[in-house]
C-alpha atoms as a PDB file:
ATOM      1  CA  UNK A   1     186.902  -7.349 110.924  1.00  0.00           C
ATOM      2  CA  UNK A   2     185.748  -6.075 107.915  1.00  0.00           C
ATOM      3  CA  UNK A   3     188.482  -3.488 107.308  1.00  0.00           C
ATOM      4  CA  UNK A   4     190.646  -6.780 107.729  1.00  0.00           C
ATOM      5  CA  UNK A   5     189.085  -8.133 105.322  1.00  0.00           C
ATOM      6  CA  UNK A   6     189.654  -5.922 102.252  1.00  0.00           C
ATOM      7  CA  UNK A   7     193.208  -4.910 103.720  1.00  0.00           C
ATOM      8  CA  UNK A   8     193.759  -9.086 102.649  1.00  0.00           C
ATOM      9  CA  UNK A   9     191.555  -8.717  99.574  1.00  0.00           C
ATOM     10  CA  UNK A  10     193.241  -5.662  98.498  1.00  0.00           C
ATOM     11  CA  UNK A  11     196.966  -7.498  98.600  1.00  0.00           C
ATOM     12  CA  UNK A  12     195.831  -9.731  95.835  1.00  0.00           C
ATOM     13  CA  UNK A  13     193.434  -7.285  93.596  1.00  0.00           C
ATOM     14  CA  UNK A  14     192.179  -3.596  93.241  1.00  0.00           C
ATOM     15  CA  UNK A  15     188.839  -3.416  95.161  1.00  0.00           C
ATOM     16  CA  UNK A  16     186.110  -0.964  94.067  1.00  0.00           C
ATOM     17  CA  UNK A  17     183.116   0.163  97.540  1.00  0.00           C
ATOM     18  CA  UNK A  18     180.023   1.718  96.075  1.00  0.00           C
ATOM     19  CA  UNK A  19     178.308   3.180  98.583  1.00  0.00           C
ATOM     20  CA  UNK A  20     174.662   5.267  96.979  1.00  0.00           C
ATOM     21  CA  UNK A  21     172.433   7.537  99.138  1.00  0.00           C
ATOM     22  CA  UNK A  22     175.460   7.983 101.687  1.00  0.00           C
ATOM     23  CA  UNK A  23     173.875  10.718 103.074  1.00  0.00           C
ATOM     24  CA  UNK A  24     171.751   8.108 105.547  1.00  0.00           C
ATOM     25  CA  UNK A  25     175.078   6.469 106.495  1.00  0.00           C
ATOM     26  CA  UNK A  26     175.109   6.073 110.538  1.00  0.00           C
ATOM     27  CA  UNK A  27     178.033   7.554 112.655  1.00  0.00           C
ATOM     28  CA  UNK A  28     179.582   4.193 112.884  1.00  0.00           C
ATOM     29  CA  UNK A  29     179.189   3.817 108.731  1.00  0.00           C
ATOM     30  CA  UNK A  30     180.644   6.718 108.680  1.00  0.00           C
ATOM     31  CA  UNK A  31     183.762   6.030 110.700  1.00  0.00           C
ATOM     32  CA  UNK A  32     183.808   2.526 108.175  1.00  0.00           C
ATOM     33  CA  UNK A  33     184.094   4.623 105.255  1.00  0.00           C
ATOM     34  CA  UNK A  34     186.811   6.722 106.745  1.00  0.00           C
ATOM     35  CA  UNK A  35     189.281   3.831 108.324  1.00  0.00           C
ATOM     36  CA  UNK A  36     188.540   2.128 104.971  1.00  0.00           C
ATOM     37  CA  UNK A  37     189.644   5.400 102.969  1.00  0.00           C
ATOM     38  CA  UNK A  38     193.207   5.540 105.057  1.00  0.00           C
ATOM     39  CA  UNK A  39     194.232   1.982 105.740  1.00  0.00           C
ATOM     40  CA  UNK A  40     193.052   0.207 102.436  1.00  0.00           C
ATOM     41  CA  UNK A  41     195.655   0.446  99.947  1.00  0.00           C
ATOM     42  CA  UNK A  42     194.414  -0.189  96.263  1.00  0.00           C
ATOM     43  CA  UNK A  43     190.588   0.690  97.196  1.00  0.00           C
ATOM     44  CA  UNK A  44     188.278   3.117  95.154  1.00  0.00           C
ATOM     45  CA  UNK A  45     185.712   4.216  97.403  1.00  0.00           C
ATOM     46  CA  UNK A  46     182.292   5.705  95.270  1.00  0.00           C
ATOM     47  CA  UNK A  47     180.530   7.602  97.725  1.00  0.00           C
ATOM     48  CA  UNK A  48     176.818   8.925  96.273  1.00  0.00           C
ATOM     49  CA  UNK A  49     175.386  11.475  98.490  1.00  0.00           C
ATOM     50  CA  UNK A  50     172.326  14.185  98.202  1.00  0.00           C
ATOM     51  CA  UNK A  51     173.430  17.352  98.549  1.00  0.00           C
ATOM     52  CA  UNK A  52     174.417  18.262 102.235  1.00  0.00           C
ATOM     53  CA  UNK A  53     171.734  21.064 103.001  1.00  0.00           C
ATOM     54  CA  UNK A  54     169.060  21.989 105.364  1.00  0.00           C
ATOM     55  CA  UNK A  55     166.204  19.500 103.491  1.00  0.00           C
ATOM     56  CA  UNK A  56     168.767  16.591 103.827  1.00  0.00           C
ATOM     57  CA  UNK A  57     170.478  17.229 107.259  1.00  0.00           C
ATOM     58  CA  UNK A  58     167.744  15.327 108.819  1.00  0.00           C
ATOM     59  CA  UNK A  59     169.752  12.269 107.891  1.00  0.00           C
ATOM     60  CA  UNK A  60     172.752  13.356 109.814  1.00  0.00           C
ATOM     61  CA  UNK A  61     170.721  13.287 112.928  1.00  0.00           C
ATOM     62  CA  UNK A  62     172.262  16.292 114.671  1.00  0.00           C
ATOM     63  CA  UNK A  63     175.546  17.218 112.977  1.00  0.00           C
ATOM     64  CA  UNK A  64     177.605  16.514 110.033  1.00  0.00           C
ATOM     65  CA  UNK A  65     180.038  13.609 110.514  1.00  0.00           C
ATOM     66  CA  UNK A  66     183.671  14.933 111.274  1.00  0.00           C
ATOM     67  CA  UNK A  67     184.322  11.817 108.644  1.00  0.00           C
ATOM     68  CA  UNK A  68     182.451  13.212 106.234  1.00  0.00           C
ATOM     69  CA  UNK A  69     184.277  16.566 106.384  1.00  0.00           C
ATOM     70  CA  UNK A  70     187.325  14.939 106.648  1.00  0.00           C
ATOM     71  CA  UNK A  71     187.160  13.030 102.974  1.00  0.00           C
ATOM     72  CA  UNK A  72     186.142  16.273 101.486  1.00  0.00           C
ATOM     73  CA  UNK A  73     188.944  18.133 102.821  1.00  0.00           C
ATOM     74  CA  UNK A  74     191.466  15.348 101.925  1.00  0.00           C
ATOM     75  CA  UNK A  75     193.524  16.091  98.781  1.00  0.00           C
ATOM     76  CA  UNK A  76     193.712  13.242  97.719  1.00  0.00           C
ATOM     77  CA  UNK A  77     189.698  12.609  97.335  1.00  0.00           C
ATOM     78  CA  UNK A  78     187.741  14.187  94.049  1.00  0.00           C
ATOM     79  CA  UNK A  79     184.764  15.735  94.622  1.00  0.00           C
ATOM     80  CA  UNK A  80     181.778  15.552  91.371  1.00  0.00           C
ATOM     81  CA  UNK A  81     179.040  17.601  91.645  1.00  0.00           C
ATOM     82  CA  UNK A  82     176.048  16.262  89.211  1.00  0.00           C
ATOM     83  CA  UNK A  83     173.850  18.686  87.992  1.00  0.00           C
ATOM     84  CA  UNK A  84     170.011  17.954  87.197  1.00  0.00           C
ATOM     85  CA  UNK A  85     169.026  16.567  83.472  1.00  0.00           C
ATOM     86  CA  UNK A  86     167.577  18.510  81.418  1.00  0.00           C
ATOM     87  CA  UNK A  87     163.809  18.333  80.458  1.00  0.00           C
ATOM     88  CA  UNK A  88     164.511  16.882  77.424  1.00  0.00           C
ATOM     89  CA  UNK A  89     166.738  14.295  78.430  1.00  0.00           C
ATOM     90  CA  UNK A  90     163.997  13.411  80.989  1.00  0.00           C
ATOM     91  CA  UNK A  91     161.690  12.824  78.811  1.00  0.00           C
ATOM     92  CA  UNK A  92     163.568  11.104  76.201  1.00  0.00           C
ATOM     93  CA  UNK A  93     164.310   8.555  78.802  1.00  0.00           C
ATOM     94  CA  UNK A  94     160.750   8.279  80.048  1.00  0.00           C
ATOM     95  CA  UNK A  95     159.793   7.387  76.564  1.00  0.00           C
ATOM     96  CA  UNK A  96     162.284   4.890  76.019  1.00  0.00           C
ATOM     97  CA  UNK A  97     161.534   3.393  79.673  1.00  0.00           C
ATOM     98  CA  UNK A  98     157.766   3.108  78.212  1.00  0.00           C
ATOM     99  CA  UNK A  99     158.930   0.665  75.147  1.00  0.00           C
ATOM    100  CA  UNK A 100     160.543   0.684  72.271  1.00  0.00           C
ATOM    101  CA  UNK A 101     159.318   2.983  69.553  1.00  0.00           C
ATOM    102  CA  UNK A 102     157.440   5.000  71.809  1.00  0.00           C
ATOM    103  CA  UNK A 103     158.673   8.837  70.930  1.00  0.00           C
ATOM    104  CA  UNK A 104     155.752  10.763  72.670  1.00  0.00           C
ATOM    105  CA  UNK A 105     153.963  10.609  75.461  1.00  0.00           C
ATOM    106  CA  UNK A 106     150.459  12.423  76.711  1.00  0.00           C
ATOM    107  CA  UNK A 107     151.307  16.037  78.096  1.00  0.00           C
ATOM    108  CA  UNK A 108     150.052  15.762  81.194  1.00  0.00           C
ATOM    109  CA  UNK A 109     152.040  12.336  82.071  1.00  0.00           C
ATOM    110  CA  UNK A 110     154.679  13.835  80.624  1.00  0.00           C
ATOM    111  CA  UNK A 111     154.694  16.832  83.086  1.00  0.00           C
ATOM    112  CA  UNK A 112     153.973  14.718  86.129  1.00  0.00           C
ATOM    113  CA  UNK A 113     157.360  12.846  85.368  1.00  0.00           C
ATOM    114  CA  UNK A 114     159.223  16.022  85.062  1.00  0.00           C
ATOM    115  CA  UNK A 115     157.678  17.533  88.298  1.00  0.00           C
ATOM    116  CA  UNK A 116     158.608  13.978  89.973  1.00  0.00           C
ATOM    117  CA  UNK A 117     162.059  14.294  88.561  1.00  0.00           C
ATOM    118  CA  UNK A 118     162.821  17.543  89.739  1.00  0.00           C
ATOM    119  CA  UNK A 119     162.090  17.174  93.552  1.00  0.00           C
ATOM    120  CA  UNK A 120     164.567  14.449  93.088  1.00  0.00           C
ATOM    121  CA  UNK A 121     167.053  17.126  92.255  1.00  0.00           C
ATOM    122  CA  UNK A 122     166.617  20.050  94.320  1.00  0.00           C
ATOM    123  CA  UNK A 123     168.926  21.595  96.360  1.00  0.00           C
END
């Protein structure tokens, strides 16, 4: 029904699907994402995932979706890989998140942000 549904949407205007933390996307989610990918015609599909490892596999339950294989090996998908902030950037944004005008912050907050930030971010 749903895939319905944007095929009809789509016939009238571009559609844009962001989809964040896709990595806990169920099997059936999954298959969604994938019928939506090669039967919706003037759809951009944003798919945010953690990186596919060992720490994050958990979330796949048992195996990696054929699905999700199946996007990455399409040619006509593009693959971004983000790469962590750096330090500085982190903490230019922590102070700016703390109010304006604020340009420092204590070192030790200022290291428990960056610690924080980084087991965001690794692989």
């Amino acid at each position: 029904l749903l895939l319905m549904l944007m095929q009809l949407i789509t016939v009238k205007s571009p559609l844009i699907v962001v989809i964040d933390d896709a990595v806990f996307l169920d099997q059936s989610s999954w298959r969604l994402v994938f019928d939506m990918h090669m039967n919706v015609e003037c759809l951009l599909q944003v798919l945010a995932t953690r990186p596919i490892n060992k720490s994050y596999m958990a979330a796949f339950a048992t195996n990696v979706p054929e699905e999700y294989i199946s996007l990455l090996n399409d040619p006509t998908v593009t693959q971004l890989t983000l790469l962590p902030r750096p330090d500085e950037v982190i903490y230019q944004i922590a102070c700016e998140c703390l109010g304006e005008g604020v340009e420092e912050m204590p070192a030790h907050l200022a290291h428990l942000i960056l610690r924080k930030s980084h087991v965001l971010c690794v692989d």
